[in-house]
Each structure stands twice: as structure tokens, then as C-alpha cells.
N, C-alpha and C. Protein backbone atom coordinates (compact mmCIF):
# COMPACT_ATOMS: atom_id res chain seq x y z
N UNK A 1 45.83 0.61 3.39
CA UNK A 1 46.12 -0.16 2.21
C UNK A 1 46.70 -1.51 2.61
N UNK A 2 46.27 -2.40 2.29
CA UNK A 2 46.85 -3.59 2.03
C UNK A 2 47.53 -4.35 0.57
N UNK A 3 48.86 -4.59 0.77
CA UNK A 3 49.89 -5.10 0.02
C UNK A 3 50.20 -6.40 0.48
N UNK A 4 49.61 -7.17 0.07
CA UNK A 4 49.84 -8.74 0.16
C UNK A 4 50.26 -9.56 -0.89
N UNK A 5 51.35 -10.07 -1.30
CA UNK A 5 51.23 -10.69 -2.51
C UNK A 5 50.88 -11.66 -2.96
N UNK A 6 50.32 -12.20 -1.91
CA UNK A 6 49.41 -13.66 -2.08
C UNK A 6 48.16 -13.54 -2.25
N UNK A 7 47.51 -12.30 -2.33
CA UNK A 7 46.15 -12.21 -2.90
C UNK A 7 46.48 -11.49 -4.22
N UNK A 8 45.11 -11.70 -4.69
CA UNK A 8 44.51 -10.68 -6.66
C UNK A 8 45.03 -9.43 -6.34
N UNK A 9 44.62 -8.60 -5.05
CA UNK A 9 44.60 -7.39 -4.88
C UNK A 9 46.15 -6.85 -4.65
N UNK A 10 46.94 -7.81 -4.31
CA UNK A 10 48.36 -7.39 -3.83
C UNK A 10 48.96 -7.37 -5.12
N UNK A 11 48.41 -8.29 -5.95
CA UNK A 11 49.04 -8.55 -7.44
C UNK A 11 49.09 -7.37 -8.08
N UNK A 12 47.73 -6.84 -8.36
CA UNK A 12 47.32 -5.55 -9.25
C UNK A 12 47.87 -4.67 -8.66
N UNK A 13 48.53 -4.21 -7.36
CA UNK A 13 49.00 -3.46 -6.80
C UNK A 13 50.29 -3.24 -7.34
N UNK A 14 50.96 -4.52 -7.31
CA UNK A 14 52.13 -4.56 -7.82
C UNK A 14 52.19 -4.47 -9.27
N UNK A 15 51.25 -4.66 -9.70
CA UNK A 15 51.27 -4.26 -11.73
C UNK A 15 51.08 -2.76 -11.55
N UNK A 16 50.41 -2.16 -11.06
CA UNK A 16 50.17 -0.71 -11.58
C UNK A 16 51.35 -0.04 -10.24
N UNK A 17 52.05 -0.34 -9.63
CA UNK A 17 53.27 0.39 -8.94
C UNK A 17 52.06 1.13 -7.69
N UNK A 18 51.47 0.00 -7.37
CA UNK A 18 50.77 1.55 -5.96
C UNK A 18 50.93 0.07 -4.77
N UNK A 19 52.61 0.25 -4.29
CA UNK A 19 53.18 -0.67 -3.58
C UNK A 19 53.71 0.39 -2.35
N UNK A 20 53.68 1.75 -1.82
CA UNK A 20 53.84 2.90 -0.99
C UNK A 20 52.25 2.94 -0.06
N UNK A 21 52.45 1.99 1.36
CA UNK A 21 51.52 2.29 1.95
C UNK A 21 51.48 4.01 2.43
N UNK A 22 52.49 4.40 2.28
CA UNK A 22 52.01 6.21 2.88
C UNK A 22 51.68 6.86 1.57
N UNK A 23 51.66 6.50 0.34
CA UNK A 23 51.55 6.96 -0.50
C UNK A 23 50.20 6.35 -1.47
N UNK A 24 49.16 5.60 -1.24
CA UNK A 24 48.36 5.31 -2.51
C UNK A 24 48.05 5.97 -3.47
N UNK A 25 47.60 4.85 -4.10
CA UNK A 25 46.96 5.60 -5.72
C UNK A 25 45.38 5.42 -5.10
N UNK A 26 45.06 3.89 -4.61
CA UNK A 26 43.49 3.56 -5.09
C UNK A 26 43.39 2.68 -3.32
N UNK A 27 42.32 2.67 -2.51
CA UNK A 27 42.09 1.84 -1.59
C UNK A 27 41.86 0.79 -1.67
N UNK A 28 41.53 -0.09 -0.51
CA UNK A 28 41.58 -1.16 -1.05
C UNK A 28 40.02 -2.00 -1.88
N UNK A 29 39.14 -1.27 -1.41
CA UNK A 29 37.95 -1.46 -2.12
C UNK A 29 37.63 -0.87 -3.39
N UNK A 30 38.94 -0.18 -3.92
CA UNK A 30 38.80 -0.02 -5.15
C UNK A 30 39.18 -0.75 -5.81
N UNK A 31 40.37 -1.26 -6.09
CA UNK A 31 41.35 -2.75 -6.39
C UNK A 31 40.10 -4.19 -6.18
N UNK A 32 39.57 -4.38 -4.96
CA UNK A 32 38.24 -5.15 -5.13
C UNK A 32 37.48 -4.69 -6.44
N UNK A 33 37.17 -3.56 -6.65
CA UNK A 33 36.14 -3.45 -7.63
C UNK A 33 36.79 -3.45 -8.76
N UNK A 34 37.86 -3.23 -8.86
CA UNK A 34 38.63 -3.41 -10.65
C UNK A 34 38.42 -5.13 -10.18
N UNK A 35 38.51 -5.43 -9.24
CA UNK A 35 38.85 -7.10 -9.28
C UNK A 35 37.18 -8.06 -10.13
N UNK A 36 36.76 -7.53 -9.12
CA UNK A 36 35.18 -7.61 -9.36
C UNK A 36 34.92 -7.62 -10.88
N UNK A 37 34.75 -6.40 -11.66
CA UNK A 37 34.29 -6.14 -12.87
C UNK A 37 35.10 -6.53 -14.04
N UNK A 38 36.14 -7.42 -13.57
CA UNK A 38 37.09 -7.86 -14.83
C UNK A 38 37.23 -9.55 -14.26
N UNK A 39 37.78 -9.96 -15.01
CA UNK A 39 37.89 -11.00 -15.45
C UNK A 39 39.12 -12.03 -15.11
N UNK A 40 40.35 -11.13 -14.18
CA UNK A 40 41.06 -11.49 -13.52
C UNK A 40 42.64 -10.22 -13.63
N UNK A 41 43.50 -10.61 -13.01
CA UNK A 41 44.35 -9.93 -12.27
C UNK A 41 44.50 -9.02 -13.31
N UNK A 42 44.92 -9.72 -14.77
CA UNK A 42 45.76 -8.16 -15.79
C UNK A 42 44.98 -7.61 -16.45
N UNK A 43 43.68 -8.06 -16.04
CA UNK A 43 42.26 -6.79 -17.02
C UNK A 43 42.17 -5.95 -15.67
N UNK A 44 42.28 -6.44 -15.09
CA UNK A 44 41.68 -5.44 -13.46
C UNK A 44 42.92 -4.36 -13.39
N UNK A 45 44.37 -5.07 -13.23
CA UNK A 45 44.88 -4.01 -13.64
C UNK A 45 44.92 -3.13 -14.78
N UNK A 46 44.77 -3.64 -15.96
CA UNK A 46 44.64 -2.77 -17.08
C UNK A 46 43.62 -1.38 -16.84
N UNK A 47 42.63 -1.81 -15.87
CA UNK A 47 41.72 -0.92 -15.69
C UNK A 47 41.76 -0.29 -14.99
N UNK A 48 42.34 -0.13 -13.54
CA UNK A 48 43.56 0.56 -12.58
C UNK A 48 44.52 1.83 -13.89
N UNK A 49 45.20 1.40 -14.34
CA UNK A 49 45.94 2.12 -14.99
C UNK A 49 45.25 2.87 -16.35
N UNK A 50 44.33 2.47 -16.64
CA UNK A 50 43.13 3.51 -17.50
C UNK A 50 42.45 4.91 -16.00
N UNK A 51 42.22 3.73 -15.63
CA UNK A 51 41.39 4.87 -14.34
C UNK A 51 42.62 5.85 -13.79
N UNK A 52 43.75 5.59 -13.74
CA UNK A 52 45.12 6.26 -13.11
C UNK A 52 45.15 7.61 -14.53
N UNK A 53 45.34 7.00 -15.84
CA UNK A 53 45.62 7.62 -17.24
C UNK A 53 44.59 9.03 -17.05
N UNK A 54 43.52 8.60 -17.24
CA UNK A 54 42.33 9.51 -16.83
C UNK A 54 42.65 10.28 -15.49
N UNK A 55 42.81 10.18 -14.82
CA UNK A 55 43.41 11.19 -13.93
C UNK A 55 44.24 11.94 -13.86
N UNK A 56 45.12 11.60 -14.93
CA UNK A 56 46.75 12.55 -15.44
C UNK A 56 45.86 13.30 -16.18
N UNK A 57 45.12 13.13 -17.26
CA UNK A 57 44.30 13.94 -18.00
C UNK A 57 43.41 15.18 -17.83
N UNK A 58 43.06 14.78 -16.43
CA UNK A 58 42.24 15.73 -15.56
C UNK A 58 42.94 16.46 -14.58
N UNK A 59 43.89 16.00 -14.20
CA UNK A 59 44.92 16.85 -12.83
C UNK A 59 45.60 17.71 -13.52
N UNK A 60 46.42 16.68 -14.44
CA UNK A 60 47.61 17.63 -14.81
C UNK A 60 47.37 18.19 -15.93
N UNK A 61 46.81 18.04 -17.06
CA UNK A 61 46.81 18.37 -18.11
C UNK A 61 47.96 18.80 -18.67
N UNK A 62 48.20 19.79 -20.00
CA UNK A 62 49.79 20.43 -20.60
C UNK A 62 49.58 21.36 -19.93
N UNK A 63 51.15 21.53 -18.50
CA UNK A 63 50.70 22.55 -17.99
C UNK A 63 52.74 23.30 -18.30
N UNK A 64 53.08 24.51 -18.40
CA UNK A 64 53.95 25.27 -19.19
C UNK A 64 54.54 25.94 -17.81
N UNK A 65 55.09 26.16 -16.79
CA UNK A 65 55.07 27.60 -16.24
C UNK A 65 56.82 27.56 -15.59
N UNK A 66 57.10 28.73 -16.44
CA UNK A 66 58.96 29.07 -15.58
C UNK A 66 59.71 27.56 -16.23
N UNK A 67 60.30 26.75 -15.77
CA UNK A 67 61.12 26.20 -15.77
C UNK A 67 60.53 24.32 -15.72
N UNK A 68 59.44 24.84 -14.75
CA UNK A 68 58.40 23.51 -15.42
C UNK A 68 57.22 23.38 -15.65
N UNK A 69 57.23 21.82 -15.82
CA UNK A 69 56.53 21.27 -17.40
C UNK A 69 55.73 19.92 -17.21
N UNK A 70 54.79 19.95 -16.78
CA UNK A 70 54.25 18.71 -17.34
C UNK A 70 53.16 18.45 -18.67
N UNK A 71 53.30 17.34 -18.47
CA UNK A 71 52.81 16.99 -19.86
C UNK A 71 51.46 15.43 -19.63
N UNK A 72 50.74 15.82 -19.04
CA UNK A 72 49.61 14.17 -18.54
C UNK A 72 48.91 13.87 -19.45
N UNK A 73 48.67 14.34 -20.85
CA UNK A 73 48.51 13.25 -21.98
C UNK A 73 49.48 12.47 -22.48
N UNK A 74 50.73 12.94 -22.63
CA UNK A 74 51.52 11.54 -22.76
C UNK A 74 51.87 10.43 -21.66
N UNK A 75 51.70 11.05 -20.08
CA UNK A 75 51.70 10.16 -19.74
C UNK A 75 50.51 9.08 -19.51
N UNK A 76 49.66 9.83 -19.73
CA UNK A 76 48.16 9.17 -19.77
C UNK A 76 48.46 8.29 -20.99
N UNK A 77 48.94 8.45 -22.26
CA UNK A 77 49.32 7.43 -23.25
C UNK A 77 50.48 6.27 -22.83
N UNK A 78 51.20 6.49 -22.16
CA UNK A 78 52.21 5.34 -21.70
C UNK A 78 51.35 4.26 -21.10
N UNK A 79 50.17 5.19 -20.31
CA UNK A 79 49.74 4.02 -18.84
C UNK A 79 48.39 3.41 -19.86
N UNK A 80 48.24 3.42 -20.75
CA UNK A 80 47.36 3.44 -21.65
C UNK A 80 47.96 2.14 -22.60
N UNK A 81 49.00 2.73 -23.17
CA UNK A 81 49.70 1.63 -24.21
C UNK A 81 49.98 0.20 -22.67
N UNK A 82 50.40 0.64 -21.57
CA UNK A 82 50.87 -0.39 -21.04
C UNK A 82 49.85 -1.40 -20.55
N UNK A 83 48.45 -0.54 -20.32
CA UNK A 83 47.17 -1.40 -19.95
C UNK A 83 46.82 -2.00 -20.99
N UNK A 84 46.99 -1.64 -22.18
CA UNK A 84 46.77 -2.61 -23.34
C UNK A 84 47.51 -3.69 -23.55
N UNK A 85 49.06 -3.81 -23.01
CA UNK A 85 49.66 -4.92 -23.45
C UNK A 85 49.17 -5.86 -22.39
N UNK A 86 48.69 -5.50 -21.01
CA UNK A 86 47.97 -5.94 -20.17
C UNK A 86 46.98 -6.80 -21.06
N UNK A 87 46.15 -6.48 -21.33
CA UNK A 87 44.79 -7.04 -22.02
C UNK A 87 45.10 -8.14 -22.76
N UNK A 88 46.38 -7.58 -23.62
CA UNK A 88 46.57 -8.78 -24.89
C UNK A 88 47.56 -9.79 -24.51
N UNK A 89 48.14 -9.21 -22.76
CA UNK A 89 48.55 -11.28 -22.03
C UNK A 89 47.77 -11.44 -21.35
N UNK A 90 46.24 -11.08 -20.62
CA UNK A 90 45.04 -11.80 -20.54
C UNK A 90 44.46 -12.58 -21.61
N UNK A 91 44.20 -12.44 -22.74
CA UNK A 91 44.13 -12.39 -23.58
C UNK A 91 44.28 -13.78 -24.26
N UNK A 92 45.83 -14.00 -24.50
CA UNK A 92 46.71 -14.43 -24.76
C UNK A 92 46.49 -15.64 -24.07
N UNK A 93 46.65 -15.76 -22.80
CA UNK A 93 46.16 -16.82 -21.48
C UNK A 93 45.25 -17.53 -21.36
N UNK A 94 43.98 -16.79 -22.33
CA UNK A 94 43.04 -17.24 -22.25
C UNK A 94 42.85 -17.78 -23.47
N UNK A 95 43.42 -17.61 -24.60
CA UNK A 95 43.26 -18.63 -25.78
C UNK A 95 44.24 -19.81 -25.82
N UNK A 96 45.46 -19.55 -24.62
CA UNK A 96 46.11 -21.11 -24.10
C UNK A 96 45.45 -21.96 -23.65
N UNK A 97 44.25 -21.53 -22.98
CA UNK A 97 43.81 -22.43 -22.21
C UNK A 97 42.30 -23.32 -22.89
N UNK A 98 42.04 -22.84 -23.78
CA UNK A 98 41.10 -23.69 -24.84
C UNK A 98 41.19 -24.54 -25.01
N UNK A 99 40.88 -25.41 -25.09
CA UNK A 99 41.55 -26.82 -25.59
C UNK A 99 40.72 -26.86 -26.93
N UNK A 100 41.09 -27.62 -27.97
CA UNK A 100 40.46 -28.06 -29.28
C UNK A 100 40.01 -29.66 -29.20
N UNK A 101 38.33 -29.69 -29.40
CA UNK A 101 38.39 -31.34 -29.39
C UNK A 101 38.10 -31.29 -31.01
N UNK A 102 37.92 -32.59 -31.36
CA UNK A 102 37.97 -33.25 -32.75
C UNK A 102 37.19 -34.40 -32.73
N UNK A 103 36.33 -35.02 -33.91
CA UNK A 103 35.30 -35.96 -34.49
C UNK A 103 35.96 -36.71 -35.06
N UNK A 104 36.03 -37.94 -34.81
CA UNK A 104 36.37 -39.22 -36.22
C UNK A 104 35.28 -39.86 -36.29
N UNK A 105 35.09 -39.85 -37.56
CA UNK A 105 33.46 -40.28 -38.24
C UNK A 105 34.55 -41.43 -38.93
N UNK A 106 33.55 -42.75 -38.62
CA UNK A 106 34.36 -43.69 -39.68
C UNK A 106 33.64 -43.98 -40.70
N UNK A 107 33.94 -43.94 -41.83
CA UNK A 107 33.15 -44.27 -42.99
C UNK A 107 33.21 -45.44 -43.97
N UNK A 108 33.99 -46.44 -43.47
CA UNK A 108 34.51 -47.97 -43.24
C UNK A 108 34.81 -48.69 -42.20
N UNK A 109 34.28 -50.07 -42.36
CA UNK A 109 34.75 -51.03 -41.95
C UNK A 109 36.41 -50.82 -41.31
N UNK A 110 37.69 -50.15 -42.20
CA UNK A 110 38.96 -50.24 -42.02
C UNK A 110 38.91 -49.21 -41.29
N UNK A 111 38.23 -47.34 -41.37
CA UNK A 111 38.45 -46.51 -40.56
C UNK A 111 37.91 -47.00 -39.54
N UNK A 112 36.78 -48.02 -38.98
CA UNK A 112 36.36 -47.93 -38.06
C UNK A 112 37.21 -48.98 -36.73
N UNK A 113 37.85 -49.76 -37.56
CA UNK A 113 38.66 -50.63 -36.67
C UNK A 113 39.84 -49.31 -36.50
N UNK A 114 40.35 -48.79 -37.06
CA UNK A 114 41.12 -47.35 -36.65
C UNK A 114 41.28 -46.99 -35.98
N UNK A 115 39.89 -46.48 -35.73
CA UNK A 115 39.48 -45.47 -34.72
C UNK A 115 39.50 -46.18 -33.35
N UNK A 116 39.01 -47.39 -33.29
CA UNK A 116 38.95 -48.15 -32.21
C UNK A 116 40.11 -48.76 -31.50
N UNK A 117 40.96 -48.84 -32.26
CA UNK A 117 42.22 -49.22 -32.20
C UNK A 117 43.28 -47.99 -31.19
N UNK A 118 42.75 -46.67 -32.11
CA UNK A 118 43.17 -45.58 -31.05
C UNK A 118 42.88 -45.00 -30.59
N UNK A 119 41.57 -45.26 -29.83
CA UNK A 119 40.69 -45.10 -28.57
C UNK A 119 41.15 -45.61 -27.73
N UNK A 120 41.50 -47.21 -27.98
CA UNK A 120 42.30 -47.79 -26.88
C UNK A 120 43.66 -47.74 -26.49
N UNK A 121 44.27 -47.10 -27.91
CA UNK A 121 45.48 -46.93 -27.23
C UNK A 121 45.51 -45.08 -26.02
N UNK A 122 44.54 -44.51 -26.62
CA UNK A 122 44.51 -42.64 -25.77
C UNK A 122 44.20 -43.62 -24.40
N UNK A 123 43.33 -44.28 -24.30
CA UNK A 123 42.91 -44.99 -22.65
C UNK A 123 44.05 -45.33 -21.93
């Protein structure tokens, strides 16, 4: 495993907590491929921690016995709610970065000296 924090892959590592080189969650060509198929660092992780959720679902399931207890649909819902807030500051980032342009149509003589007037002053 590689943990770098100066790359995408060290990033998402550090969003979804698989920062324990003796311990991984995902290699490193998996983290490439969440990298790959998304759109940048907090969808890739979002999708890390869906793919993690889904695995609580399947390992652990509600399991009851003696004294313990797990429970991997709720935690599959935590890592779930948290990949979503993921999404919606990708999201979020990405409707900052839009810019809005705008038309001035002059429809006089007076709008059109206007307009020209503050053309030269934006220059």
C-alpha cells in the first residue's frame, strides 16, 4: 500500500480511514480505479466507502451470539450517509466553479455609449 499525501490516492485513503499499511481495506490499484471512474478525490472516495458499506452487508450482516453483536447494516448506513455528504461537497465545488457570463444588447444610442463606456472601464 501506498500512503502518500501528495497524491489523489493518498487523499482518498485518508477520507475513507485505510491509512494502516499492515492493515488495508483496498490496494493500491483499487483506489486508482475509484480514481479513474469518478470525477475526482470525494466521488472516488464516496465510492470506496459504498464499496467498504457493501461489504459490512455481506461479511457481517445482524449477527446475535452470547454476549456479542454486530450489526453491518447500520454500519453500512453511516459509511453510506457519509459517502453522500462526500458527493454533495463534490458537488458543491463544482457549482463554485461555474462562472455565469451575461449579454448587454443595447437598444439605444444612450445604452450603447453605456455599454462601451464599461467595456472600457472591465479592460
Amino acid at each position: 500500500m501506498t500512503y502518500d499525501l501528495t497524491t489523489d490516492a493518498g487523499k482518498v485513503r485518508l477520507i475513507i480511514t485505510d491509512t494502516d499499511p499492515a492493515n488495508v481495506i483496498f490496494i493500491d490499484e483499487e483506489i486508482t480505479a475509484f480514481l479513474e471512474l469518478n470525477d475526482g478525490i470525494l466521488t472516488a472516495a464516496a465510492m470506496a466507502l459504498d464499496t467498504i458499506a457493501d461489504n459490512e452487508i455481506l461479511v457481517q450482516k445482524r449477527i446475535s451470539l452470547l454476549d456479542l453483536k454486530t450489526d453491518g447494516p447500520s454500519e453500512a448506513k453511516e459509511l453510506r450517509v457519509h459517502a453522500d455528504s462526500l458527493r454533495k461537497q463534490a458537488a458543491d465545488e463544482e457549482a463554485d466553479e461555474l462562472t455565469v457570463d451575461y449579454a448587454e444588447n443595447p437598444v439605444d444610442v444612450f445604452s450603447l455609449r453605456e455599454k462601451i463606456i464599461k467595456d472600457a472601464m472591465r479592460e
